[in-house]
Protein backbone atom coordinates (compact mmCIF):
# COMPACT_ATOMS: atom_id res chain seq x y z
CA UNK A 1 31.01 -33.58 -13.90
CA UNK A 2 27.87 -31.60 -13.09
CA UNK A 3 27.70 -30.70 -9.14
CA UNK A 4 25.33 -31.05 -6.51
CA UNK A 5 24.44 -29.02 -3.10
CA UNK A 6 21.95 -29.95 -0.57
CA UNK A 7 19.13 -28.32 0.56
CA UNK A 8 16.97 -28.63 3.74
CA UNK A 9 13.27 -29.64 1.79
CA UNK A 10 9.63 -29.68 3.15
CA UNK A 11 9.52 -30.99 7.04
CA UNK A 12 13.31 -30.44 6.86
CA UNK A 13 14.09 -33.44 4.76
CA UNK A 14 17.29 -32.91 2.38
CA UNK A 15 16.17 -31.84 -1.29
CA UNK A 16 18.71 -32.69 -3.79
CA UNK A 17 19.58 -30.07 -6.59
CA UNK A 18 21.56 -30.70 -9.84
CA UNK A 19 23.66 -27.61 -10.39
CA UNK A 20 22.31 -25.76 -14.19
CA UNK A 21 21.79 -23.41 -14.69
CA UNK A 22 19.47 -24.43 -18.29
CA UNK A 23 17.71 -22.38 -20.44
CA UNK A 24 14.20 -23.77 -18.70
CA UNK A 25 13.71 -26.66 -16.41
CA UNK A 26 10.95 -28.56 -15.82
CA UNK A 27 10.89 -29.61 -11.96
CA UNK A 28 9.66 -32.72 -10.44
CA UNK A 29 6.56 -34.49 -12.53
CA UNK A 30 6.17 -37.29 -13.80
CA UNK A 31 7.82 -37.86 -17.08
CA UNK A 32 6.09 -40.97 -19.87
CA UNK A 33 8.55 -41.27 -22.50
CA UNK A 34 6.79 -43.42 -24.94
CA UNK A 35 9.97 -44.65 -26.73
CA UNK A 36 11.96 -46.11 -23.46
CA UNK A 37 8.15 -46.88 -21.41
CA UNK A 38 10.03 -43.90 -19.07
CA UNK A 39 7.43 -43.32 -16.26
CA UNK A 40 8.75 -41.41 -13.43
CA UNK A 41 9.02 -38.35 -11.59
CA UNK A 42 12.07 -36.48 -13.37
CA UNK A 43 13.46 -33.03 -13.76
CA UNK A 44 14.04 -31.71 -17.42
CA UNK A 45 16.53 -29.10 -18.36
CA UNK A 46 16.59 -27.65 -21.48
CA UNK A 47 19.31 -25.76 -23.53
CA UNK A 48 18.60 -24.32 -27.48
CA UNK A 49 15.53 -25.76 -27.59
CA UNK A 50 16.53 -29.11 -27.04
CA UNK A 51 16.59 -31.71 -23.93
CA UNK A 52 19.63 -31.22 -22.38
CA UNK A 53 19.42 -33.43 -19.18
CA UNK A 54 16.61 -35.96 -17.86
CA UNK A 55 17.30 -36.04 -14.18
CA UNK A 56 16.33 -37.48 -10.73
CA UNK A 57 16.80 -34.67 -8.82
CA UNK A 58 15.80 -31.46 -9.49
CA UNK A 59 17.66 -28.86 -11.68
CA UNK A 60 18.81 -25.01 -11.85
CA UNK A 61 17.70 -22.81 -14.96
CA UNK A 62 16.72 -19.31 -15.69
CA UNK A 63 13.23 -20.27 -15.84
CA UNK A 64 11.78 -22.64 -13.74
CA UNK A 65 8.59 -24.47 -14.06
CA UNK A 66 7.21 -26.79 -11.47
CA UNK A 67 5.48 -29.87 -13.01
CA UNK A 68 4.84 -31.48 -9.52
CA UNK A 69 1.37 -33.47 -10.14
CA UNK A 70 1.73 -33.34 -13.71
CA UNK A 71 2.13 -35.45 -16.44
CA UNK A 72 5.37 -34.36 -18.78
CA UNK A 73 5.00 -35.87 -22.14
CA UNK A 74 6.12 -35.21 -25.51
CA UNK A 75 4.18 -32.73 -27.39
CA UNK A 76 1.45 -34.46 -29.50
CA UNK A 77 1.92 -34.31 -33.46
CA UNK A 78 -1.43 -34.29 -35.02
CA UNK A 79 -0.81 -35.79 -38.49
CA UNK A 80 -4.24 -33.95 -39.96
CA UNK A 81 -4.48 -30.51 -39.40
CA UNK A 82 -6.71 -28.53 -41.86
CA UNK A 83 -6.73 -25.52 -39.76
CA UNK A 84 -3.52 -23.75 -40.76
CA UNK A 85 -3.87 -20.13 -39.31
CA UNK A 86 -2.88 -18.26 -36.03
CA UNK A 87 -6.56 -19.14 -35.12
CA UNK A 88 -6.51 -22.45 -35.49
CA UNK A 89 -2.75 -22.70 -33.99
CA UNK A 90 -3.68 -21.54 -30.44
CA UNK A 91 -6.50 -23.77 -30.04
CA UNK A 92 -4.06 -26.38 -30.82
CA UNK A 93 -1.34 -25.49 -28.04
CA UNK A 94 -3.99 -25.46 -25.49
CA UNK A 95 -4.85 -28.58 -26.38
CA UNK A 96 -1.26 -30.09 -26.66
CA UNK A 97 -0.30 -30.26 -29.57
CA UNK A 98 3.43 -28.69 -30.82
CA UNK A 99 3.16 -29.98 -34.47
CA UNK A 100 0.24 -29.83 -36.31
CA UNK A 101 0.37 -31.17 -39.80
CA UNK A 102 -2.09 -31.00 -43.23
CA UNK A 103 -1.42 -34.06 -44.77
CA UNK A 104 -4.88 -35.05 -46.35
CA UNK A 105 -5.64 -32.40 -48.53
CA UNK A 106 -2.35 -31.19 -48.69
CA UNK A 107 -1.26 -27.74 -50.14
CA UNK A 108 0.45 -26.87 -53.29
CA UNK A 109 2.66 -24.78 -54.15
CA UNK A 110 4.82 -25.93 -50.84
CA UNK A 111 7.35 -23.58 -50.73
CA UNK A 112 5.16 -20.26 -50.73
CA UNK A 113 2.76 -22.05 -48.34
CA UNK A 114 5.91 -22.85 -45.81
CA UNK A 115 7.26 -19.37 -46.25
CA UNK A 116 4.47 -17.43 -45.99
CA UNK A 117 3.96 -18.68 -42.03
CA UNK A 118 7.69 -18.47 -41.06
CA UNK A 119 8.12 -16.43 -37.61
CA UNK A 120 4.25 -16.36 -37.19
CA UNK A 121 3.00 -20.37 -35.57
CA UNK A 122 2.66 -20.48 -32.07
CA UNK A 123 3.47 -24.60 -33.12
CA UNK A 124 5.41 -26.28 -35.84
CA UNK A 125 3.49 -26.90 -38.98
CA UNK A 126 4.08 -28.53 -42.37
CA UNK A 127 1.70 -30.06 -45.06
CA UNK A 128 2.04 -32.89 -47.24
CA UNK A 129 2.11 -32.02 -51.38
CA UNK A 130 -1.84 -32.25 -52.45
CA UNK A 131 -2.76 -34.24 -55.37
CA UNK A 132 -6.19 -32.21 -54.43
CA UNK A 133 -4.58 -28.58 -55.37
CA UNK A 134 -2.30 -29.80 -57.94
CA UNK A 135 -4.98 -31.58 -60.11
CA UNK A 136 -7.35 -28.35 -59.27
CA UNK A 137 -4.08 -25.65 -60.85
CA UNK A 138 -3.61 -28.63 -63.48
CA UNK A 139 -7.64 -28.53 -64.88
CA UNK A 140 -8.30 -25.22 -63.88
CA UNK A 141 -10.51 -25.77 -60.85
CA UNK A 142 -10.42 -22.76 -59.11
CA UNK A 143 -12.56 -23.32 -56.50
CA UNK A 144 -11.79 -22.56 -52.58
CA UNK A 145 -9.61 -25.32 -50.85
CA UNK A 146 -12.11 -28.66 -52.36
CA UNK A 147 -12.93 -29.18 -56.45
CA UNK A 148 -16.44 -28.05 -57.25
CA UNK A 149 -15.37 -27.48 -60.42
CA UNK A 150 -13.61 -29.58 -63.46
CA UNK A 151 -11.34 -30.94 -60.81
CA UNK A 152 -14.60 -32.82 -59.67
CA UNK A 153 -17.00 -32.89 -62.29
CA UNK A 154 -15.08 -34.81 -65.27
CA UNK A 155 -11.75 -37.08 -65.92
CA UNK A 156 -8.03 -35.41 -66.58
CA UNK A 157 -6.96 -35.05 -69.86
CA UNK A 158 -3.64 -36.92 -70.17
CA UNK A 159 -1.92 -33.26 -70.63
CA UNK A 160 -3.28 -32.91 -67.59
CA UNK A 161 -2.29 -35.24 -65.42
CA UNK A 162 1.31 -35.09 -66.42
CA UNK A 163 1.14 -31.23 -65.50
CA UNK A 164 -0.84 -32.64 -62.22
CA UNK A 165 2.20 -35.53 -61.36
CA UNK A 166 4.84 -32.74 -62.55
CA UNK A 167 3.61 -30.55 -59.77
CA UNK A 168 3.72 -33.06 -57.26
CA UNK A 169 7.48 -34.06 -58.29
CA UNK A 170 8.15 -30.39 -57.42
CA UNK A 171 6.12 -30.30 -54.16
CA UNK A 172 8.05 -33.18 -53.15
CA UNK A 173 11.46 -31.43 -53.84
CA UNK A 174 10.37 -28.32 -51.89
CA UNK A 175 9.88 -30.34 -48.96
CA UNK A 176 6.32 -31.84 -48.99
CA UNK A 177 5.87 -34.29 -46.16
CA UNK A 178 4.78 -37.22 -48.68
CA UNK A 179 1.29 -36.80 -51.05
CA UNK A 180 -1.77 -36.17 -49.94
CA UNK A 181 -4.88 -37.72 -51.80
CA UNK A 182 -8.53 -37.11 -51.25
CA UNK A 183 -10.19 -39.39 -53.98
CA UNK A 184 -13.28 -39.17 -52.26
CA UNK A 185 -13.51 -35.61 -53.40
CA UNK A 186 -12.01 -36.01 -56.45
CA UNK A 187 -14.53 -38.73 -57.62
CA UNK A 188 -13.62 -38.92 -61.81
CA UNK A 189 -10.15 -40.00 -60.99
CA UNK A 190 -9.18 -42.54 -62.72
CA UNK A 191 -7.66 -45.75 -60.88
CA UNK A 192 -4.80 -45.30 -63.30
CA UNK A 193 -3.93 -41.82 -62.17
CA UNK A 194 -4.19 -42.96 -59.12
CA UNK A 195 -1.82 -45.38 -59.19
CA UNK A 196 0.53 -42.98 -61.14
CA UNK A 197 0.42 -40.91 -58.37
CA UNK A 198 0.95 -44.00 -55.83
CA UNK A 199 4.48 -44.42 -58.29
CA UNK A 200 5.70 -41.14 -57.96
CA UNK A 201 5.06 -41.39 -53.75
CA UNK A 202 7.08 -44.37 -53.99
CA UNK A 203 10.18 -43.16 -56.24
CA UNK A 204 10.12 -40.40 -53.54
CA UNK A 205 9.99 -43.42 -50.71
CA UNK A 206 7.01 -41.18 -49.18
CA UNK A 207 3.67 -42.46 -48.16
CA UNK A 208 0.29 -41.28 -49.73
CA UNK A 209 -2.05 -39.67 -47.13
CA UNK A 210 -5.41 -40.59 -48.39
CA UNK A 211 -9.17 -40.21 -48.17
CA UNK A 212 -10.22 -43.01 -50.19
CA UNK A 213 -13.11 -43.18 -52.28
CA UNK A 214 -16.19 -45.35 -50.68
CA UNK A 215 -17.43 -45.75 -46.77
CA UNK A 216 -19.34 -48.09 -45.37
CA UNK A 217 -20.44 -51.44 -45.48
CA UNK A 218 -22.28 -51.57 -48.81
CA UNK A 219 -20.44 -51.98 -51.95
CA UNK A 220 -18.46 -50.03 -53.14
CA UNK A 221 -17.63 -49.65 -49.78
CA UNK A 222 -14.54 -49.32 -47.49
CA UNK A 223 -13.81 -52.91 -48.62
CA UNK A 224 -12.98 -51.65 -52.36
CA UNK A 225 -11.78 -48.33 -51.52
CA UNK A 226 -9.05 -49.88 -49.16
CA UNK A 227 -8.40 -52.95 -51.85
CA UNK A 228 -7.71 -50.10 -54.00
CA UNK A 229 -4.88 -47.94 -52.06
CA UNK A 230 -3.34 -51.03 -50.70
CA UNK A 231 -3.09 -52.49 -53.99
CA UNK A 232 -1.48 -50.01 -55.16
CA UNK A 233 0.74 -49.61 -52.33
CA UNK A 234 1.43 -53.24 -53.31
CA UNK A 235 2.13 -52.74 -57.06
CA UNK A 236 4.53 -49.49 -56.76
CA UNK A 237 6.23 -50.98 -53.66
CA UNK A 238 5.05 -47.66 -51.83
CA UNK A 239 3.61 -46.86 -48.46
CA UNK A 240 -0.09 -45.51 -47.71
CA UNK A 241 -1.54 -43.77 -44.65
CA UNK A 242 -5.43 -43.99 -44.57
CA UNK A 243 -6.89 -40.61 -42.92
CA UNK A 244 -9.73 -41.39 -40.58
CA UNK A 245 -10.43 -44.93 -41.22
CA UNK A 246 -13.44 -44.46 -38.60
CA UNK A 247 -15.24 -41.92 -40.20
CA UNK A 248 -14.29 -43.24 -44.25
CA UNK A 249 -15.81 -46.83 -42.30
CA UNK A 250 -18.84 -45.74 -41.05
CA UNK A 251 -20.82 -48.50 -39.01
CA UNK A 252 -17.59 -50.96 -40.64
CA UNK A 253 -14.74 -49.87 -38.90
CA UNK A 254 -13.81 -52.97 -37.10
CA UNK A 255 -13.60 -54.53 -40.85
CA UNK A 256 -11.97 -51.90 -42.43
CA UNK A 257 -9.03 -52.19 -39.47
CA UNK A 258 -9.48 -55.41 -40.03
CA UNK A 259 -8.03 -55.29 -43.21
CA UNK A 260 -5.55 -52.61 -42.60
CA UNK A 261 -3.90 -55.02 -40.03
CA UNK A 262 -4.29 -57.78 -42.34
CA UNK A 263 -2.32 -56.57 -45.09
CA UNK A 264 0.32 -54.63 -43.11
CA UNK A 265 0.91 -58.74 -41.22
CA UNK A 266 1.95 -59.48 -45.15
CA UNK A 267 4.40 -56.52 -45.58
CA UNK A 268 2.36 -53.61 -47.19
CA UNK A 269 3.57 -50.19 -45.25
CA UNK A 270 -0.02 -48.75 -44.26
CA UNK A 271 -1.06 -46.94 -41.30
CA UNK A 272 -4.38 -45.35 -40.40
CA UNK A 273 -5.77 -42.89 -37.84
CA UNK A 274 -8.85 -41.90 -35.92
CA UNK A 275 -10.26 -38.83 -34.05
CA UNK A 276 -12.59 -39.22 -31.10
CA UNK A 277 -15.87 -38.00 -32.21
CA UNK A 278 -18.62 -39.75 -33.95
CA UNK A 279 -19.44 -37.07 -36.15
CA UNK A 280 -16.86 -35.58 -39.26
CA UNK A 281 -17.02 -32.59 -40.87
CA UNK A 282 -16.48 -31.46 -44.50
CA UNK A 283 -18.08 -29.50 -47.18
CA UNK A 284 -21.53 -29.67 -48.16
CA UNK A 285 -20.64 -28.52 -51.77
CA UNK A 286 -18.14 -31.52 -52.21
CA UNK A 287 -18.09 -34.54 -53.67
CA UNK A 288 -18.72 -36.38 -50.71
CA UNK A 289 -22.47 -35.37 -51.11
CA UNK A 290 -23.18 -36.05 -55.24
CA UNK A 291 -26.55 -38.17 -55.19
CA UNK A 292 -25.92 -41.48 -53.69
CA UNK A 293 -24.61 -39.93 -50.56
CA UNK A 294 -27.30 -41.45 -48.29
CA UNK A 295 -26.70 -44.78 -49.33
CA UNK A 296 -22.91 -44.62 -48.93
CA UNK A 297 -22.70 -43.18 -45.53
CA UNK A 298 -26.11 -44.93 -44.08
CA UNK A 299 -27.37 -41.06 -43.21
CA UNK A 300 -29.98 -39.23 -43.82
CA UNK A 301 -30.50 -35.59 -44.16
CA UNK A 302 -31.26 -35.41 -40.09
CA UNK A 303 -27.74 -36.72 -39.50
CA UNK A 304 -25.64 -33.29 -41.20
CA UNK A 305 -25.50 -29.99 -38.43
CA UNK A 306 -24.92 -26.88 -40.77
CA UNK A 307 -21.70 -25.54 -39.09
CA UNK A 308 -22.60 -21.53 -39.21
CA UNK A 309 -26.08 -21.81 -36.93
CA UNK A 310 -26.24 -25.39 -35.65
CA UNK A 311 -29.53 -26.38 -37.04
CA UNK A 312 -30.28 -30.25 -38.47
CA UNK A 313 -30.93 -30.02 -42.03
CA UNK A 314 -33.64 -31.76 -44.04
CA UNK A 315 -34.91 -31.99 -47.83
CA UNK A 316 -34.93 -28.46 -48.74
CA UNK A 317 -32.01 -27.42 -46.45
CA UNK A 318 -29.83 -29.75 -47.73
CA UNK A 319 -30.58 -28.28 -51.18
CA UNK A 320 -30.58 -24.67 -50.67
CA UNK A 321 -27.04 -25.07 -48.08
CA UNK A 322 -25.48 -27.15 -50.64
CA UNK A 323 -25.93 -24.52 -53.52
CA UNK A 324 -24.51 -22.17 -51.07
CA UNK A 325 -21.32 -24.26 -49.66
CA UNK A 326 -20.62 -24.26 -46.55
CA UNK A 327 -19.38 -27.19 -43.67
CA UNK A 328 -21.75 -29.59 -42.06
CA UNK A 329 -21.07 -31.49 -39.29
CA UNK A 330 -21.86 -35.09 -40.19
CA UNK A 331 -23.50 -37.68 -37.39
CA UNK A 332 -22.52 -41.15 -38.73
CA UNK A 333 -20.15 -43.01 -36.34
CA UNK A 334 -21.17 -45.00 -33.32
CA UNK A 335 -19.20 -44.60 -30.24
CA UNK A 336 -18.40 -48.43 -29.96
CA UNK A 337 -16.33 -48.18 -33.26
CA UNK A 338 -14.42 -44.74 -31.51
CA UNK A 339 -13.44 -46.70 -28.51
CA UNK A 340 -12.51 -49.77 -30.76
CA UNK A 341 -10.11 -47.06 -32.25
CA UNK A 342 -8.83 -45.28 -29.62
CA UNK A 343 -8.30 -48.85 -28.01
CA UNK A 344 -6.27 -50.22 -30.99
CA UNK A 345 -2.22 -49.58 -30.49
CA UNK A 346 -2.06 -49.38 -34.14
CA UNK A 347 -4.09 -46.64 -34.94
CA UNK A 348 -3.26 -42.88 -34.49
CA UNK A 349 -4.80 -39.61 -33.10
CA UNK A 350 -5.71 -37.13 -35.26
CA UNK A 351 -8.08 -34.51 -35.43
CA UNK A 352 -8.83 -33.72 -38.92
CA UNK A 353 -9.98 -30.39 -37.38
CA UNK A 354 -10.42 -26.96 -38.19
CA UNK A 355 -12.52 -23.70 -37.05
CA UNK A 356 -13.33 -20.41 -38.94
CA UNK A 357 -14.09 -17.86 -36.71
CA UNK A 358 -15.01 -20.24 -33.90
CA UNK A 359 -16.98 -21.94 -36.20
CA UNK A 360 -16.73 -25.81 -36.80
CA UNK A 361 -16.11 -29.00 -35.15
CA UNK A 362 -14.87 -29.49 -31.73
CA UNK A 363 -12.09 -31.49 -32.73
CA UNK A 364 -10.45 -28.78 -33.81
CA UNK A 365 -9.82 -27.48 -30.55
CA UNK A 366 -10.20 -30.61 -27.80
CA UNK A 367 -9.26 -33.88 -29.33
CA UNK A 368 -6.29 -34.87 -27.90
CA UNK A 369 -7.69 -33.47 -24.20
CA UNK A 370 -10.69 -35.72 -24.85
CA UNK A 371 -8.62 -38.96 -25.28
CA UNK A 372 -6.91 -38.27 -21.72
CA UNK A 373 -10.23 -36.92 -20.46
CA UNK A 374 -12.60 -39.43 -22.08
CA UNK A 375 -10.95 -42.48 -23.29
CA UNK A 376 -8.12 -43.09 -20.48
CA UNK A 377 -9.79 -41.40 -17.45
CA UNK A 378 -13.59 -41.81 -17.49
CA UNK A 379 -13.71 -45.27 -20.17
CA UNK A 380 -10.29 -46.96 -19.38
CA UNK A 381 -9.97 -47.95 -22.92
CA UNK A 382 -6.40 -47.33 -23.50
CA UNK A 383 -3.40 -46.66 -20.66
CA UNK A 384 -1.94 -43.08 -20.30
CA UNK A 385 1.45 -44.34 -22.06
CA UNK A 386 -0.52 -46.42 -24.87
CA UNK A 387 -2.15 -42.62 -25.75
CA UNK A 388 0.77 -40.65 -25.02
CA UNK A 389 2.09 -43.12 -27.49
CA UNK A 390 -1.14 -42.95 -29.83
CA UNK A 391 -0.43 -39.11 -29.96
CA UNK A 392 3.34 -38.12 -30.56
CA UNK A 393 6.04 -41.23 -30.78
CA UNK A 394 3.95 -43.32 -33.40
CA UNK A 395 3.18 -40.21 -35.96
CA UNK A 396 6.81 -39.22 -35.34
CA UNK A 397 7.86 -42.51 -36.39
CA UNK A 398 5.62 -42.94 -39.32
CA UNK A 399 7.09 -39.54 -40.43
CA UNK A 400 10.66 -39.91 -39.38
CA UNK A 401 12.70 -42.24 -42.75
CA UNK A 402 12.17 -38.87 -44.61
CA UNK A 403 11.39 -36.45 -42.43
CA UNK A 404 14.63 -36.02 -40.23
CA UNK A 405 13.27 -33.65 -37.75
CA UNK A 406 10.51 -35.70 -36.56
CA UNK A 407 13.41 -38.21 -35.29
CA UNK A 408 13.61 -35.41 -32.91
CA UNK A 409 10.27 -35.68 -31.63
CA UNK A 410 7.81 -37.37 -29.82
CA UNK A 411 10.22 -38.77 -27.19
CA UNK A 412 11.60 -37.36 -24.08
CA UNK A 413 15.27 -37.87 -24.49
CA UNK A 414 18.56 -36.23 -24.59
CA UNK A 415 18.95 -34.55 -27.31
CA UNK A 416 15.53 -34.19 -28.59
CA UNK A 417 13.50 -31.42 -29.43
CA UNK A 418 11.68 -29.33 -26.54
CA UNK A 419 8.44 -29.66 -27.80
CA UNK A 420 6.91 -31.08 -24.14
CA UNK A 421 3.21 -30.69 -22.51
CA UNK A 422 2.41 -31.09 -19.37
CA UNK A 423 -0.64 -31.68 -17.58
CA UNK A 424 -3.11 -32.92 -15.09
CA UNK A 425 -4.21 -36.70 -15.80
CA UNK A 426 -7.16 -35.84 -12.62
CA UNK A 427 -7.84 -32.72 -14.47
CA UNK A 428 -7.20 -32.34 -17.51
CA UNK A 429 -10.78 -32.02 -19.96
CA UNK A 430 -11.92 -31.23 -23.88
CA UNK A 431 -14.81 -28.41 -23.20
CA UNK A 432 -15.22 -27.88 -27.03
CA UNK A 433 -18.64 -29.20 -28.08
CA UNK A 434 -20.89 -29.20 -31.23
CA UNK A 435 -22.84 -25.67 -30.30
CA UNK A 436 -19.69 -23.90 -29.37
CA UNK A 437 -16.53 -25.73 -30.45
CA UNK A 438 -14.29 -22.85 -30.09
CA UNK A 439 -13.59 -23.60 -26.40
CA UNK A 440 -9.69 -24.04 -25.07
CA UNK A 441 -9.27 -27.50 -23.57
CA UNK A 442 -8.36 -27.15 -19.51
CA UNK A 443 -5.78 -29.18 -17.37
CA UNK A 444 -3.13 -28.45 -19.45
CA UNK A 445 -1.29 -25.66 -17.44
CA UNK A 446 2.18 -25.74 -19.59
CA UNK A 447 3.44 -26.10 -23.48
CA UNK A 448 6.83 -25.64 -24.85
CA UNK A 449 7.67 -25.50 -28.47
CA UNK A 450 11.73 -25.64 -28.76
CA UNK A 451 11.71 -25.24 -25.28
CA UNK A 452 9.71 -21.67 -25.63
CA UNK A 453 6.72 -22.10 -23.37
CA UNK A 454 3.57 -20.87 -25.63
CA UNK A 455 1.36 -21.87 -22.90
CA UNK A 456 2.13 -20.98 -19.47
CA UNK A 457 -0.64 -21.67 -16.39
CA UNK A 458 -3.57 -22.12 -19.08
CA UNK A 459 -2.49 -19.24 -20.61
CA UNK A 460 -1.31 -18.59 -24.14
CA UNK A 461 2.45 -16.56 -24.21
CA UNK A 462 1.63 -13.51 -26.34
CA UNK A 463 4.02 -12.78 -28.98
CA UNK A 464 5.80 -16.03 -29.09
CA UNK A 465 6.13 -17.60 -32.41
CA UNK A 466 8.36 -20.80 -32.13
CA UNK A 467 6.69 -22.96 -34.82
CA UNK A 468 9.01 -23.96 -37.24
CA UNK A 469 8.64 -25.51 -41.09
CA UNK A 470 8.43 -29.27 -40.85
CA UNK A 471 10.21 -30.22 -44.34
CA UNK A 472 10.92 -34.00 -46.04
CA UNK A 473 14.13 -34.53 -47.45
CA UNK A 474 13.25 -36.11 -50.73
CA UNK A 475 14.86 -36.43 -54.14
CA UNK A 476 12.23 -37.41 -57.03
């Protein structure tokens, strides 16, 4: 039975101490456990990197951090991560997040990816199996991280998409956190590979993580390109996440969740997610921008901000940037649809983010700090728990049947993981912008990954590398 001694607090009132000592404790603030609806001012203490007690009174440890005035939450889990360096890492523990996760494009092979960042993440990390990479080694596409070669220019041979599925069945077995699928980008797929692909996730029980083909309103639209992954969802008896469903929407989001919540009310497992910006970002020298592009994303040439100097593009510029690849920033959301989304229980947080060099999109480095900021402080659209929730517990969960670490996360209970951020709801602020998106996020004084603090009084820890491999457990 743990003790207790008494101690004369402030004015000379009695402060109550639970005898440790822990690893770390986390004094006095006010705990949201999205899992139990836990709001409260508790004490943490923390052994191994895991939640060892959840008290009312304060507790003893080695290290002690005081969290009065805070919020103490579970670390958000961003479920699309396509910055997957130490650059992109640090941005992402000052804004929160513990686990940060490529599960759109995906990677392949998974094993040398995994390995080669083992002892070096500031956060966890993990990445999904990419049908992107593996069709790219299968035709011989060898561009840089999206086809602008074969793997987007023509249809698979049947050769190769056996060699394309065979890698996947091997991505899967090295621990690949279900399939990602970016059909938008990989336009001469065939609806029959894609629902080959769609059988394998399902043999696997994993979802698919995809960017479906069409946007908008307009046909072929978001209405066909979600008919299409939940059908096949349907047929193979799999499960399907849909990246972004505000930005593959455009101006249609509230149909396209529409539809997403009408087919999950008749049993299909799908899932979607939304960042809170209403401009995306992706590759000029994609797919996403073969002739027609206009029409499809109801844009214009105005709308795209080349990443590298920040100027609007036009006729010509579009032409010359394209030939020379490169990321453009892409103006085609409204903010009524982003509040819709951040709004919606049902729907995610994710950033889809990444910077190179401090060059990008700001949701690489302040979405999750712009929700608390933006969307619960200033707009009210959602409560602190509902985003807390939006953030960590419901991408834990959608993770968690074959993933058994992330039953671990996203809750503040005995016995979980350490991966915990606290900070100030009054405070707390997303300062990355469109000009200058490499900006840390402020108000969120203190992040622990496995109960390592990597972010100490708005500081990053130097030399502390606690991000572990997030792995599935799959047999295929």
């Amino acid at each position: 039975m743990q003790s207790r001694r008494i101690f004369l607090g402030a004015l000379g009132a009695p402060a109550v101490f639970a005898q440790g000592p822990y690893d770390v404790v986390i004094n006095s603030g006010r705990v949201i456990d999205p899992e139990s609806n836990l709001d409260a001012i508790r004490s943490i203490g923390i052994n191994k990197g895991l939640i060892a007690s959840i008290s009312t009174v304060p507790l003893r440890g080695k290290k002690t951090i005081d969290a009065k005035g805070l919020v103490v939450s579970p670390g958000f889990i961003d479920l699309h991560c396509h910055g997957q360096n130490d650059e992109n890492y640090r941005y992402k523990a000052r804004d929160g997040v513990t686990t940060a996760l490529e599960l759109e494009v995906g990677v392949s092979p998974i094993k040398k990816w995994a390995d080669e960042r083992r002892g070096k993440a500031v956060v966890h990390y993990g990445a999904s199996i990419g049908h992107i990479p593996a069709r790219m080694a299968a035709m011989d596409d060898t561009s840089d991280w999206l086809p602008s070669g074969p793997a987007a220019k023509r249809a698979a041979t049947d050769p190769e998409q056996n060699r394309t599925l065979e890698l996947i069945r091997v991505g899967l077995r090295e621990g690949g956190i279900g399939i990602g699928m970016g059909i938008a980008y990989t336009p001469f797929a065939s609806r029959a590979e894609i629902l080959d692909v769609f059988k394998v996730a399902a043999k696997g029980g994993v979802p698919i993580f995809v960017h479906m083909r069409g946007a908008g309103r307009k046909d072929p639209g978001v209405v066909e390109a979600l008919q299409e992954v939940i059908s096949d969802a349907a047929i193979s008896g799999g499960a399907v996440h849909v990246v972004h469903l505000n930005s593959s929407s455009g101006k249609a989001f509230e149909l396209g969740l529409s539809i997403v919540r009408g087919a999950r009310q008749r049993g299909i497992d799908v899932s979607t997610e939304a960042y809170p910006y209403i401009a995306g970002m992706t590759r000029l020298d994609s797919a996403i921008f073969n002739p027609g592009w206009r029409e499809t994303l109801e844009a214009d040439f105005g709308d795209l901000m080349w990443t590298e100097t920040g100027e609007r593009l036009n006729a010509e510029t579009f032409e010359t940037r394209r030939k020379q690849g490169g990321n453009v920033v892409a103006f085609t959301m409204r903010e009524q649809d982003i509040e819709l989304a951040m709004a919606a229980p049902d729907v995610m947080v994710a950033s889809d983010g990444w910077l190179e060099k401090g060059k990008g999109h700001p949701r690489a480095a302040g979405a999750y700090a712009r929700v608390l900021a933006h969307y619960v402080r200033e707009r009210k659209v959602c409560t602190l728990m509902e985003a807390i929730r939006k953030m960590s517990l419901l991408p834990a969960r959608r993770l968690e049947k074959f993933v058994p670490d992330m039953r671990l996360k996203g809750r503040i209970k005995v016995g979980a993981h350490a991966d915990i951020v606290a900070f100030d709801a009054a405070r707390v602020i997303d300062k990355a912008t469109f000009q200058n998106p490499a900006q840390y996020s402020e108000g969120i004084p203190h992040v622990l990954v496995m109960g390592l603090p990597v972010v100490e009084n708005e500081r990053l820890a130097e030399g502390v590398f606690p991000g572990q491999p997030v792995l599935s457990k799959v047999s295929v």
